[in-house]
N, C-alpha and C. Protein backbone atom coordinates (compact mmCIF):
# COMPACT_ATOMS: atom_id res chain seq x y z
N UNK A 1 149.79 81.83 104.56
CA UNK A 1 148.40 81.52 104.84
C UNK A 1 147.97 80.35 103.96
N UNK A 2 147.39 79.14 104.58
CA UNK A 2 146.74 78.31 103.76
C UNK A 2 145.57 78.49 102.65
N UNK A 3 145.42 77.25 102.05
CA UNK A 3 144.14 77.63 101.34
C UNK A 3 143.38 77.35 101.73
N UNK A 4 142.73 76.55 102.94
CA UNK A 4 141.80 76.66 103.74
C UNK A 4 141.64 77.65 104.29
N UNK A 5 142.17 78.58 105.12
CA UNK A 5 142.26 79.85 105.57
C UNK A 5 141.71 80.76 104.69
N UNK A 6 142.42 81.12 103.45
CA UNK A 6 141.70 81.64 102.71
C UNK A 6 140.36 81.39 102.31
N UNK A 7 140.27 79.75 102.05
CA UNK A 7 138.55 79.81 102.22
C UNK A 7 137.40 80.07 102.87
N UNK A 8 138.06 80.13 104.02
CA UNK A 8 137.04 80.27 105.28
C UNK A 8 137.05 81.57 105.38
N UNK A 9 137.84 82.22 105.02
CA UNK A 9 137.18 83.95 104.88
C UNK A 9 136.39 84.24 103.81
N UNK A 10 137.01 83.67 102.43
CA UNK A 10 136.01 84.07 101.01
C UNK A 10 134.49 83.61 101.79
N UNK A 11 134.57 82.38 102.31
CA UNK A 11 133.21 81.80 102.65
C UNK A 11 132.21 82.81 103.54
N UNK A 12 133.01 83.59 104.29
CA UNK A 12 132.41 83.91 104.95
C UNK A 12 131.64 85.52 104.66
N UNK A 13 132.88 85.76 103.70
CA UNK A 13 132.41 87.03 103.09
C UNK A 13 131.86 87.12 101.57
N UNK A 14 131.86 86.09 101.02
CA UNK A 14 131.53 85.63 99.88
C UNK A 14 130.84 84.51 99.74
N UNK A 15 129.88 84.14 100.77
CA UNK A 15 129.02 82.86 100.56
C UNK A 15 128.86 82.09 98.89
N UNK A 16 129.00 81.22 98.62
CA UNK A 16 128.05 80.30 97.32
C UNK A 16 129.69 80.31 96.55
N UNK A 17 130.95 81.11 96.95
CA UNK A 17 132.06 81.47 95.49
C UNK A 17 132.89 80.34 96.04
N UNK A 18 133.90 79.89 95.46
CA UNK A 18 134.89 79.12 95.47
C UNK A 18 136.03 79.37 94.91
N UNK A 19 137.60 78.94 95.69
CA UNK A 19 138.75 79.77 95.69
C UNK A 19 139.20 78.10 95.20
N UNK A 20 139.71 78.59 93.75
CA UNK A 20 140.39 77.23 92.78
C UNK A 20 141.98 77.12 93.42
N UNK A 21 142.46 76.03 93.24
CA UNK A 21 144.08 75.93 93.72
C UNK A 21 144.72 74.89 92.83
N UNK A 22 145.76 74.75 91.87
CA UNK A 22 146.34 73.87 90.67
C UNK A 22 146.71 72.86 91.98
N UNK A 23 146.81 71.28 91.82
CA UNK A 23 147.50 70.46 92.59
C UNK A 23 148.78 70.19 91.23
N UNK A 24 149.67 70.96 91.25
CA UNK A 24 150.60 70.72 90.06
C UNK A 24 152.00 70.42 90.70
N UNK A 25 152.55 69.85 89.63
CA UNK A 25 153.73 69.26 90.05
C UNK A 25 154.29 69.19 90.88
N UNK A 26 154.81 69.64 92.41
CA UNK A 26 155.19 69.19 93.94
C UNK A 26 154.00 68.89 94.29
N UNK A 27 152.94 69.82 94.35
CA UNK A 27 151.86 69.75 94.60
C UNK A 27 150.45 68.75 94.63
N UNK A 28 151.17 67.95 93.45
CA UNK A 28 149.70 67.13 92.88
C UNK A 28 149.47 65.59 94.44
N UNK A 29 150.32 65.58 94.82
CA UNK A 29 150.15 64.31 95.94
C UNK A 29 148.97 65.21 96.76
N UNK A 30 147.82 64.11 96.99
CA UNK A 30 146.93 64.63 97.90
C UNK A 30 147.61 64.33 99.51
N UNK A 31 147.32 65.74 100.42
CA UNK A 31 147.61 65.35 101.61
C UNK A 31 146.78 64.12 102.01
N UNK A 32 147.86 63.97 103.48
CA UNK A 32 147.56 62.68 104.53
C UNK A 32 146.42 63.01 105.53
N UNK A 33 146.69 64.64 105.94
CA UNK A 33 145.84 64.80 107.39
C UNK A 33 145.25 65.45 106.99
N UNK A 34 145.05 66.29 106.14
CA UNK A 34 143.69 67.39 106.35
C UNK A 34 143.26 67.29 104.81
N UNK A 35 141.94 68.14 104.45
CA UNK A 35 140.77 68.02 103.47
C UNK A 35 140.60 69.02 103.05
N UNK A 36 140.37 69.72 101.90
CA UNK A 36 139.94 70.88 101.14
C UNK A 36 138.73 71.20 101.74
N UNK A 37 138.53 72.72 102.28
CA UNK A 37 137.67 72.76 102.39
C UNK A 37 136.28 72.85 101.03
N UNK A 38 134.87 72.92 101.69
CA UNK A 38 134.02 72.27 100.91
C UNK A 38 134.23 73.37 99.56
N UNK A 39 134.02 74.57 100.08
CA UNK A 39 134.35 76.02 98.60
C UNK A 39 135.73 75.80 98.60
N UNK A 40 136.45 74.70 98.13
CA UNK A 40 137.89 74.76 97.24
C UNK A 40 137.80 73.88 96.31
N UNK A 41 137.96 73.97 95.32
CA UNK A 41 138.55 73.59 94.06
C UNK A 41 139.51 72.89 94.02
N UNK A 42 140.24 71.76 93.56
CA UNK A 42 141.36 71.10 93.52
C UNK A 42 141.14 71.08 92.24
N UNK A 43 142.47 71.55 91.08
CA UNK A 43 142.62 71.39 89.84
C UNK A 43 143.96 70.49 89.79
N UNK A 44 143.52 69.02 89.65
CA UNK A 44 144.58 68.49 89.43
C UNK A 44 145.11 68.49 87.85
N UNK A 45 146.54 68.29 88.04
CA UNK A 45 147.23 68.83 86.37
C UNK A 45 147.78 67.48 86.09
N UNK A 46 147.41 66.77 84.61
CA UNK A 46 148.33 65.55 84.25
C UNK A 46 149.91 66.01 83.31
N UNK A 47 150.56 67.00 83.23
CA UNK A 47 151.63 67.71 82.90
C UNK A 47 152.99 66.55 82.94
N UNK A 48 152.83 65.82 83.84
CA UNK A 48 153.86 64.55 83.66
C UNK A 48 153.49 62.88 83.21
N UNK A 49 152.37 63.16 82.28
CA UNK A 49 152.01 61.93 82.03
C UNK A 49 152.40 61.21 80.43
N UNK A 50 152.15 59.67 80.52
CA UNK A 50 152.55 59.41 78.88
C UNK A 50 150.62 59.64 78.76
N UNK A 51 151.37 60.82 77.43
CA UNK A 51 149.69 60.62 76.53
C UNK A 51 149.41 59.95 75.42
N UNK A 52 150.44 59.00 75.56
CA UNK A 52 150.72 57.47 74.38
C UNK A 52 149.71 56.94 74.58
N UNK A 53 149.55 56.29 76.32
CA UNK A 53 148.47 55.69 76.78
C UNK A 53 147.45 55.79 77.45
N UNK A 54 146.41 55.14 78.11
CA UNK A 54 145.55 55.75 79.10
C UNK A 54 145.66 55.56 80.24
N UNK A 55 145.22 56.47 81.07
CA UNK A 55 145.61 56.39 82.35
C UNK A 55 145.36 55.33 83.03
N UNK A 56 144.63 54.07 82.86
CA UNK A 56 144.45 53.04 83.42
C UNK A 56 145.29 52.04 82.75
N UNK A 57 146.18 52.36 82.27
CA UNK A 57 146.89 51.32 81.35
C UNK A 57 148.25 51.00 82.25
N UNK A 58 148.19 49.70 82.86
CA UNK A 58 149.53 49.03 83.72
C UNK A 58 150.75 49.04 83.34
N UNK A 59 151.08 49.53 82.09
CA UNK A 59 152.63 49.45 81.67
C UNK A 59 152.86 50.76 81.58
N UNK A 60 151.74 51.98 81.51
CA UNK A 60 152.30 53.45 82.04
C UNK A 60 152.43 53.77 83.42
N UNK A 61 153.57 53.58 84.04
CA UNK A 61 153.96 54.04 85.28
C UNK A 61 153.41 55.42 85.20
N UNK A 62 153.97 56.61 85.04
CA UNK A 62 153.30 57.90 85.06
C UNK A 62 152.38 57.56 85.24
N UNK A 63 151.17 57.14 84.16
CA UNK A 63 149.93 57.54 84.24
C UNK A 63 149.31 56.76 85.39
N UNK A 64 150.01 55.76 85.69
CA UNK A 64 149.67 54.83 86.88
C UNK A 64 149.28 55.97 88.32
N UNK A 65 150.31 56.24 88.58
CA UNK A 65 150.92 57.83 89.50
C UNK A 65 149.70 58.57 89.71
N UNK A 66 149.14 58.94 88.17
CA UNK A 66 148.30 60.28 88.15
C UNK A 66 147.30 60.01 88.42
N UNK A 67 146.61 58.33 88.35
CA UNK A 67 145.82 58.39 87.86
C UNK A 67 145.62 57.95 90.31
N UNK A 68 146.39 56.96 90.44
CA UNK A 68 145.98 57.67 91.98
C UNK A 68 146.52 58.52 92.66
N UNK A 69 146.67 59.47 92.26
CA UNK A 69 146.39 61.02 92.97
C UNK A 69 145.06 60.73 92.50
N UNK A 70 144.79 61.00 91.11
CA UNK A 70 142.91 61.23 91.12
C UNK A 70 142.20 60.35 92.30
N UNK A 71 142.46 59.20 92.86
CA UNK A 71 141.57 58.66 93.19
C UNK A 71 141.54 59.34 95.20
N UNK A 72 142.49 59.65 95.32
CA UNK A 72 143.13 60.15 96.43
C UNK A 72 142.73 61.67 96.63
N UNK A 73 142.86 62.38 95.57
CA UNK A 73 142.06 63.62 96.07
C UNK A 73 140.61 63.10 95.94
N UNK A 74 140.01 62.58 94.64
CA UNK A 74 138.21 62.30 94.89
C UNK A 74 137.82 61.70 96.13
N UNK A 75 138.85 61.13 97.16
CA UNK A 75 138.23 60.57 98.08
C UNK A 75 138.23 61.84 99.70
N UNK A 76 138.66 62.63 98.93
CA UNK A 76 138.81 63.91 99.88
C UNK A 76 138.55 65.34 99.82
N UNK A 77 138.23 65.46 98.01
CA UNK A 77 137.87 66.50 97.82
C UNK A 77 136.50 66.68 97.34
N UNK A 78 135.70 67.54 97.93
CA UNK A 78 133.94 67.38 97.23
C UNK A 78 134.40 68.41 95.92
N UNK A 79 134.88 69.21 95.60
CA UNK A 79 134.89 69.59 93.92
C UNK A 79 136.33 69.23 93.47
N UNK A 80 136.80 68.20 92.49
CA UNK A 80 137.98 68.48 91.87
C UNK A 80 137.88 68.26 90.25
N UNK A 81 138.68 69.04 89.82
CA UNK A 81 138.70 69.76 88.26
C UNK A 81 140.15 68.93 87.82
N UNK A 82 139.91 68.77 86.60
CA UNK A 82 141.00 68.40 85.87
C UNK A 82 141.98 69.44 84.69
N UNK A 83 143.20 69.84 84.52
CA UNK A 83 143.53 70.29 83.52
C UNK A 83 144.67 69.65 82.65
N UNK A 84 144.10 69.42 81.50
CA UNK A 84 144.62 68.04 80.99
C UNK A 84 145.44 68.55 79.61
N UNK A 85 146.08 67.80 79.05
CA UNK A 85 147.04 68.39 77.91
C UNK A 85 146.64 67.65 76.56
N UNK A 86 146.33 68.51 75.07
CA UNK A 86 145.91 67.65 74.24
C UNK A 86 147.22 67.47 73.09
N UNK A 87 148.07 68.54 72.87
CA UNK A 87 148.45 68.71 71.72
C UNK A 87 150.12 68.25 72.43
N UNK A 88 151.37 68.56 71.54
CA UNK A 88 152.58 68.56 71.52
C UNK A 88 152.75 69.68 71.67
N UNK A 89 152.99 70.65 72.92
CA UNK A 89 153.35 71.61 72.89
C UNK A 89 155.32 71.96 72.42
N UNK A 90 155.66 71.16 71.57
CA UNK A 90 157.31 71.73 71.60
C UNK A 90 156.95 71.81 70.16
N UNK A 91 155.74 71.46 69.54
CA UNK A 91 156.02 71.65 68.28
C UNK A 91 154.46 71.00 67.94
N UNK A 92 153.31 72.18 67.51
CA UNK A 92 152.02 72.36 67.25
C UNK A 92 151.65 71.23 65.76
N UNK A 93 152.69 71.32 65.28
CA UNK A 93 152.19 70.24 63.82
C UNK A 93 152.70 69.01 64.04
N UNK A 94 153.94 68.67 65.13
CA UNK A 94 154.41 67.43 64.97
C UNK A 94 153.19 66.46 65.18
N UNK A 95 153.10 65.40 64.64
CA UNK A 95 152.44 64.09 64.78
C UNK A 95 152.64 64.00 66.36
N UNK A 96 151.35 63.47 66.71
CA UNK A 96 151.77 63.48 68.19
C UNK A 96 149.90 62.15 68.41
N UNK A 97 149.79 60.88 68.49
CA UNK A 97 148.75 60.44 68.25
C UNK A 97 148.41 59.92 69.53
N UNK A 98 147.98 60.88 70.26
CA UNK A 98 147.05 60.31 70.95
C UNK A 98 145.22 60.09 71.08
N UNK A 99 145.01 60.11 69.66
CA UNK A 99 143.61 60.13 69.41
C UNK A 99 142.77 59.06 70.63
N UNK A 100 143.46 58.21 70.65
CA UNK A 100 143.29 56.57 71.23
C UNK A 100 142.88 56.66 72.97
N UNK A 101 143.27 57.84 73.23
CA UNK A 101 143.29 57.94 75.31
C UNK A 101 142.17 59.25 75.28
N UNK A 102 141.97 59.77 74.46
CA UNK A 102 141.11 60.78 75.08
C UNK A 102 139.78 60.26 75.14
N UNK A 103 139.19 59.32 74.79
CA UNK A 103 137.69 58.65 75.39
C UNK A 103 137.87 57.73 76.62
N UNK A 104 138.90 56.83 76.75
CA UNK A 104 139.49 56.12 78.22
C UNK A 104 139.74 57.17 79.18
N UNK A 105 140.28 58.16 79.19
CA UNK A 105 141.05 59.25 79.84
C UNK A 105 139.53 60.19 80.74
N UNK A 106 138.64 60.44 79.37
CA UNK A 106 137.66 61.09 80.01
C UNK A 106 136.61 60.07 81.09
N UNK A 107 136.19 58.84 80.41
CA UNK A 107 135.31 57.90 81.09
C UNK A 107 136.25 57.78 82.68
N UNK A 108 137.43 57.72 82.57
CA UNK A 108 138.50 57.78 83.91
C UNK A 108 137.85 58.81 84.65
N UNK A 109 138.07 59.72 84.50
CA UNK A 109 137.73 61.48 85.21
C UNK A 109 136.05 61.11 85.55
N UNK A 110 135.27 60.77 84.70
CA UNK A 110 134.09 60.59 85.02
C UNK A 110 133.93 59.60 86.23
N UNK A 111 133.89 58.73 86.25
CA UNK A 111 133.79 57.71 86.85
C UNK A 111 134.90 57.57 88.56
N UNK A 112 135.83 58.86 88.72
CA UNK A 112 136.07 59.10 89.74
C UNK A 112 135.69 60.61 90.09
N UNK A 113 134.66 60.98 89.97
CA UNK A 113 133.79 61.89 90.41
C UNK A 113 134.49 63.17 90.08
N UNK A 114 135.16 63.99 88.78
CA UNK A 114 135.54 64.73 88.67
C UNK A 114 134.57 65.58 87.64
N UNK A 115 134.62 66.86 88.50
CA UNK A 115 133.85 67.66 88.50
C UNK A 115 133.87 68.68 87.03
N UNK A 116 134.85 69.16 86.97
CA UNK A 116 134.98 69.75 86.18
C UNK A 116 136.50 69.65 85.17
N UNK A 117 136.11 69.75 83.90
CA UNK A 117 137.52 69.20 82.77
C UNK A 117 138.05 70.95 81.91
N UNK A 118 139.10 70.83 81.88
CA UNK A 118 139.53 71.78 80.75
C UNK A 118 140.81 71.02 80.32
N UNK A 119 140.62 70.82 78.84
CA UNK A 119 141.14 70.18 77.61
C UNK A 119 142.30 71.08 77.06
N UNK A 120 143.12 71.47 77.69
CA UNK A 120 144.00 72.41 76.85
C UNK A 120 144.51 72.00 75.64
N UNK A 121 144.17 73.13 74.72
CA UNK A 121 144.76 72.48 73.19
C UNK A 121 145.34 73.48 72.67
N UNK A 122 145.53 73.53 71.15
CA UNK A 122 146.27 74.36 70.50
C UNK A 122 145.72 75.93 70.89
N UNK A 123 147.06 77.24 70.72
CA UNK A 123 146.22 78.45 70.63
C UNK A 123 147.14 78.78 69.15
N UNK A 124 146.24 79.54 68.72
CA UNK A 124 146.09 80.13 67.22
C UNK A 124 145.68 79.77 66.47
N UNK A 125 145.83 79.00 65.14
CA UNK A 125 145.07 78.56 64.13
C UNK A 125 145.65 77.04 63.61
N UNK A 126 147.12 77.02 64.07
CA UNK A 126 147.38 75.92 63.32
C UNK A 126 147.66 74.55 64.27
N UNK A 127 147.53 73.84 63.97
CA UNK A 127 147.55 72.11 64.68
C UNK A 127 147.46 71.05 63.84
N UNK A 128 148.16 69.72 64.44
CA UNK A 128 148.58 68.29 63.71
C UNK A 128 146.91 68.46 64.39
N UNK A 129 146.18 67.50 62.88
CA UNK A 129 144.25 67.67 63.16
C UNK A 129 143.81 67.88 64.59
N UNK A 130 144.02 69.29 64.54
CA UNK A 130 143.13 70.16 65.20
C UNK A 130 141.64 70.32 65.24
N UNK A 131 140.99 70.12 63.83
CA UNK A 131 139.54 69.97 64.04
C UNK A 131 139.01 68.91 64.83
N UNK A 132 139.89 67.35 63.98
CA UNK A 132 139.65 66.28 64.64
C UNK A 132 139.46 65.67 66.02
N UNK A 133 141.18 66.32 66.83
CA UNK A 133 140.84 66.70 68.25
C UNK A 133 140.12 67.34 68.81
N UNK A 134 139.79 68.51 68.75
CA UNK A 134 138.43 69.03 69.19
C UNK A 134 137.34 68.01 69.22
N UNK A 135 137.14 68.01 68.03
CA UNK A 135 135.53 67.44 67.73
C UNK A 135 135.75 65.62 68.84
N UNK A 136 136.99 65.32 68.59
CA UNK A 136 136.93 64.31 69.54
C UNK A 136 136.70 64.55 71.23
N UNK A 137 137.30 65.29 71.56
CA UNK A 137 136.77 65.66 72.92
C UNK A 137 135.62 66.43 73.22
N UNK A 138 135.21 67.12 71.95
CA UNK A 138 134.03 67.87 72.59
C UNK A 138 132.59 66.77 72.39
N UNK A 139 132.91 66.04 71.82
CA UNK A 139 131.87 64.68 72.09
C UNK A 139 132.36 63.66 73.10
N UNK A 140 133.33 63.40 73.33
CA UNK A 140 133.48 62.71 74.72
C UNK A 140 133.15 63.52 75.73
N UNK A 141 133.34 64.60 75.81
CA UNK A 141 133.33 65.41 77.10
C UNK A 141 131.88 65.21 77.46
N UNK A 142 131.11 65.36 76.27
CA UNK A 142 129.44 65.91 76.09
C UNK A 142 128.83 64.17 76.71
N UNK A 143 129.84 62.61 76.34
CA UNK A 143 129.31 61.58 76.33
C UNK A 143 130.64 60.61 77.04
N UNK A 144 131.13 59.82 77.79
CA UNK A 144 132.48 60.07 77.91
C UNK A 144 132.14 58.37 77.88
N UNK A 145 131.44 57.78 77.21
CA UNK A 145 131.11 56.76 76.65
C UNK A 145 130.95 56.48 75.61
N UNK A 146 131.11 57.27 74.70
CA UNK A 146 131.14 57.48 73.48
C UNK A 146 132.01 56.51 72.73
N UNK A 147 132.44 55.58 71.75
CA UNK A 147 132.66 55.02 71.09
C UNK A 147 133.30 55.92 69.82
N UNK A 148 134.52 56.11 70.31
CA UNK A 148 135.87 57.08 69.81
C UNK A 148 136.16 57.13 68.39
N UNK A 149 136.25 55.35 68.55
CA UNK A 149 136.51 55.22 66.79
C UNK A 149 136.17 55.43 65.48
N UNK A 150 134.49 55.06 66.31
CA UNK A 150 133.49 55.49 65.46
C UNK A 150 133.47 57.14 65.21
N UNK A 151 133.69 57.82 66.02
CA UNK A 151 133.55 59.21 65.99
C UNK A 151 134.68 59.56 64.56
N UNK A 152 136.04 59.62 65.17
CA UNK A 152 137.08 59.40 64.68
C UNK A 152 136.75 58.98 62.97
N UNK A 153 136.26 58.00 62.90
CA UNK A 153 135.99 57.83 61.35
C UNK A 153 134.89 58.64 60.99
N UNK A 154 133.62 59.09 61.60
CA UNK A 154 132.60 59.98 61.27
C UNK A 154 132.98 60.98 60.47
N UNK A 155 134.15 61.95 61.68
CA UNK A 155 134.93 63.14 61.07
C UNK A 155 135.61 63.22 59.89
N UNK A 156 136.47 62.01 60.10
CA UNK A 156 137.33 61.83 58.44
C UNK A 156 136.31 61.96 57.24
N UNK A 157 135.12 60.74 57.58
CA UNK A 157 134.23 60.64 56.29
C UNK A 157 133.99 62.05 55.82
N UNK A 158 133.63 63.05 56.91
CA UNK A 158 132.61 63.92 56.75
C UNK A 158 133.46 65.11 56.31
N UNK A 159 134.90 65.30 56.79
CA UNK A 159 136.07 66.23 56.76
C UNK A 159 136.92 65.84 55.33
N UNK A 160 137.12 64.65 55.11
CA UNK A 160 137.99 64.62 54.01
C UNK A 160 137.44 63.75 53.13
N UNK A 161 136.18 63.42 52.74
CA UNK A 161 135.43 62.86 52.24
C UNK A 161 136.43 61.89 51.34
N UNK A 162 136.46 61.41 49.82
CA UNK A 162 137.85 59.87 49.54
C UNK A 162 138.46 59.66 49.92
N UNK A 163 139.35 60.93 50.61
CA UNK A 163 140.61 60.67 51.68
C UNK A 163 140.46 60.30 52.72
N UNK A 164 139.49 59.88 53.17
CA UNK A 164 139.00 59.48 55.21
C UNK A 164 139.74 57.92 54.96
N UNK A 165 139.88 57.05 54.21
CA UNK A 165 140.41 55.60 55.08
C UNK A 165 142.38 55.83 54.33
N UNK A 166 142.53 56.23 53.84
CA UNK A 166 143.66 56.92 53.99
C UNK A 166 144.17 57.67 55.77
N UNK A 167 143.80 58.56 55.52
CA UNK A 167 144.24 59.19 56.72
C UNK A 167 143.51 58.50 58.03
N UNK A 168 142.78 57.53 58.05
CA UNK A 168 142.64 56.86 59.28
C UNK A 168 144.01 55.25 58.96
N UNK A 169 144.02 55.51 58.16
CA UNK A 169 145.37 54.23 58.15
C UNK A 169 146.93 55.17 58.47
N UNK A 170 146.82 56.37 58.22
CA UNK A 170 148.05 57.08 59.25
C UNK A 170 147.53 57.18 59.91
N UNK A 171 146.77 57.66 60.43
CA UNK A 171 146.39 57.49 62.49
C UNK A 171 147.17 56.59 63.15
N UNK A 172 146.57 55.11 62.71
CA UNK A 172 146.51 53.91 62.86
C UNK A 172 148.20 53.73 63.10
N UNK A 173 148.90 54.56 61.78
CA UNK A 173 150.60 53.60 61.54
C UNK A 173 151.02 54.45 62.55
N UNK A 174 150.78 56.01 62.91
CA UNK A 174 151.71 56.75 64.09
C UNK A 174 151.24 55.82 65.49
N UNK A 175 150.09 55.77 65.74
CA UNK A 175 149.71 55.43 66.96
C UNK A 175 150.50 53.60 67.14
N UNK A 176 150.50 52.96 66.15
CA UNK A 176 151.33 51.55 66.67
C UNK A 176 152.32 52.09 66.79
N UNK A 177 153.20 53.06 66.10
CA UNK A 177 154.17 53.22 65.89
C UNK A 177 154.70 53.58 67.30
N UNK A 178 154.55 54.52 67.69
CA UNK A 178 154.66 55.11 69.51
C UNK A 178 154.38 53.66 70.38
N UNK A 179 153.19 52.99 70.10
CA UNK A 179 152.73 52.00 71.07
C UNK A 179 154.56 50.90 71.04
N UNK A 180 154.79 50.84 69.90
CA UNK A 180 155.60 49.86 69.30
C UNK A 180 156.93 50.25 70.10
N UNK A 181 157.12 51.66 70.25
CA UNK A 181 158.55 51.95 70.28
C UNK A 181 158.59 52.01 72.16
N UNK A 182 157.30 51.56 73.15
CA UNK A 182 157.71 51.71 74.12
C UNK A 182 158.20 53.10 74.59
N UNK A 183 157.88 53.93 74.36
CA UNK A 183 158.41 55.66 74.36
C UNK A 183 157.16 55.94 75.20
N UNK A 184 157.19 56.69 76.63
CA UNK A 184 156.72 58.21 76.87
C UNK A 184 156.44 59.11 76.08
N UNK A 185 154.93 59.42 75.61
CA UNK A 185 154.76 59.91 74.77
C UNK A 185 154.28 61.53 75.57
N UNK A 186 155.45 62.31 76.19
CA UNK A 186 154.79 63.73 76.88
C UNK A 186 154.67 64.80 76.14
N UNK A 187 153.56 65.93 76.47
CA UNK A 187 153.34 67.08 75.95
C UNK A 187 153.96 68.03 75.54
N UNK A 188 155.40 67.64 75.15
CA UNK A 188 156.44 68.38 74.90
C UNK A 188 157.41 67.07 74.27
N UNK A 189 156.94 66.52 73.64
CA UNK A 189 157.31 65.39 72.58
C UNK A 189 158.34 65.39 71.58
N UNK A 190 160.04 65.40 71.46
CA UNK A 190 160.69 65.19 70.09
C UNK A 190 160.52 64.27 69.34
N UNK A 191 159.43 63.75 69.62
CA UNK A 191 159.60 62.10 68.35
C UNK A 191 160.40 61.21 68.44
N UNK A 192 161.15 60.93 69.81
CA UNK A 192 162.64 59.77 69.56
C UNK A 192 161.85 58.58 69.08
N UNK A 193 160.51 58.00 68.95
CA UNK A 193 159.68 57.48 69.04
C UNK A 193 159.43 56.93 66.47
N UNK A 194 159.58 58.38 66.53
CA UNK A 194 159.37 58.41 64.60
C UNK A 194 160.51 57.76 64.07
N UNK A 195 160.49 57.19 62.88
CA UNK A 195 161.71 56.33 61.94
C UNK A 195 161.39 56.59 60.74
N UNK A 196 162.52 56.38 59.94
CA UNK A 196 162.18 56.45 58.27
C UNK A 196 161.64 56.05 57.60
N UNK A 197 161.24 54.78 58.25
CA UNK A 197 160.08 53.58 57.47
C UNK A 197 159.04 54.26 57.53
N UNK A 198 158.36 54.63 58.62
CA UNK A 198 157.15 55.54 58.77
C UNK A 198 157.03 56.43 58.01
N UNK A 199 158.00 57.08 58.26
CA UNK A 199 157.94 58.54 57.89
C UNK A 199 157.48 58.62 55.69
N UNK A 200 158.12 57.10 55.29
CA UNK A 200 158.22 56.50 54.18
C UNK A 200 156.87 56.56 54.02
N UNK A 201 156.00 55.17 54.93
CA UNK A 201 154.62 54.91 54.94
C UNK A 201 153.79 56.08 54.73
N UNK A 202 154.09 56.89 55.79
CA UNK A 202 152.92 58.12 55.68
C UNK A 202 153.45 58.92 54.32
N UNK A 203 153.80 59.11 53.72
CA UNK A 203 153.95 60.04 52.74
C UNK A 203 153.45 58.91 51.09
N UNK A 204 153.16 58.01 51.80
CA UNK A 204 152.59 57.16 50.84
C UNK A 204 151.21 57.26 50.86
N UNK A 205 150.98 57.25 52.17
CA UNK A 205 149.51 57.47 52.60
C UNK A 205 149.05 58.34 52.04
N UNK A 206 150.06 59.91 52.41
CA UNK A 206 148.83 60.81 52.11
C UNK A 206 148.93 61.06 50.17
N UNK A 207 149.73 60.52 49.67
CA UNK A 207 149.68 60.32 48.22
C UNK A 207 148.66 59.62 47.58
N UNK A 208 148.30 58.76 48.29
CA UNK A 208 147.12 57.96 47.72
C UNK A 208 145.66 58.87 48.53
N UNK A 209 145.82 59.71 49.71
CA UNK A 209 144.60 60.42 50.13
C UNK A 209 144.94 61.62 49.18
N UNK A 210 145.30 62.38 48.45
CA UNK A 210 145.51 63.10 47.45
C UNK A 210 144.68 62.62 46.13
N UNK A 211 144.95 61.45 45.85
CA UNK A 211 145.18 60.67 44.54
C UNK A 211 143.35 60.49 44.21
N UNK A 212 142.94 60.42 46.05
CA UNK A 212 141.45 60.09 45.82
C UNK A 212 140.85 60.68 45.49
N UNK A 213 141.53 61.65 46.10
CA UNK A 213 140.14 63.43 45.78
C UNK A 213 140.54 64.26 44.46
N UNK A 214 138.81 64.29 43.96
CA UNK A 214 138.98 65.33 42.54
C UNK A 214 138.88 66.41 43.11
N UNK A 215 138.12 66.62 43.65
CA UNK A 215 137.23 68.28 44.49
C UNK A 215 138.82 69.07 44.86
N UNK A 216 138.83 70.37 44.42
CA UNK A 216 139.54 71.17 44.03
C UNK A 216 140.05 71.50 45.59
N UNK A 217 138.75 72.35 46.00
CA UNK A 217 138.82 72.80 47.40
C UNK A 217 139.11 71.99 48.83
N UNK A 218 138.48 70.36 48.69
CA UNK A 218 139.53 69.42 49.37
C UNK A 218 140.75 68.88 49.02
N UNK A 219 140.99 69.20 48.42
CA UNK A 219 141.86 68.88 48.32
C UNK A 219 142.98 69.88 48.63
């Protein structure tokens, strides 16, 4: 039984509800001949994309891909939802910087009429800056015009008070660093992308974001 089928019964016996459906991986190509009906949901999934870059960015093929399906279901579907990936799922602490696409990424979704977002991120307690991500999407989400960087440094100031231009200069060295190495950066990430020089840099970094702070408890 289709999912139109199924809708047209919920509809009929369930006026005002709507029956959600993932467009995920075989799935995500919007059909040629027929249309969701109006109570369906299309949750398209970006699960094969680089989250190095943004989806409007010409040298990510993937995201090239994903980004028309989006434009291909919005031109056919009256509700479609996004479920999008934030963290490195093969490994919750690895460095994984895509601070840089989640304000492009959202203004994207906005601006092709997508309805509704869920941000999947870390579950449990621990994450490579976990507060940071949050707080970055939950102000894009809220503004998807928002001016990232600025945010981005707000948090540091306000989160690691001497240590904020420290740890925005590792941001800075992972994120060229990925940009640099030409790597697919997917949600299930080994790093072929990290080197020793870096790995050198940042541990310099956070020695001198250490070095800044007296305060016991930030430290």
């Amino acid at each position: 039984v289709g999912i139109n089928a199924v809708a047209e019964r919920l509809e009929r016996e369930y006026p005002g509800h709507y029956l959600e459906t993932p467009a995920y991986t075989y799935t995500r190509k919007a059909p040629r001949t027929i249309k969701p009906r109006d109570n369906v949901i299309i949750r398209l999934c970006s699960i094969e994309c680089d989250f190095a870059r943004p989806l409007a960015d010409p040298s990510a093929e993937a995201n090239l891909l994903f980004a028309q399906d989006i434009r291909e279901w919005s031109a056919i579907s009256k509700t479609l939802y996004i479920w999008d990936y934030t963290p490195n799922f093969r490994n919750f602490l690895s460095p994984h910087p895509n601070f840089h696409v989640l304000q492009p990424n959202l203004a994207f979704f906005a601006a092709h009429h997508v309805k509704g977002i869920f941000e999947q991120g870390y579950h449990g307690l621990g994450g490579e800056f976990g507060h940071l991500r949050r707080y970055l999407i939950g102000k894009c989400m809220w503004d998807p015009s928002s001016d990232a960087t600025a945010l981005r440094d707000e948090f540091l100031r306000l989160y690691y008070g001497e240590a904020a231009p420290h740890l925005a200069a590792y941001i800075d060295l992972i994120t060229r660093r990925v940009l640099d190495s030409g790597h697919m950066m997917t949600c299930f990430d080994p790093l072929p992308w990290m080197d020793a020089a870096t790995v050198e840099e940042a541990r310099r970094l956070f020695r001198r974001a250490f070095e800044a702070v007296s305060d016991e408890t930030l430290r």
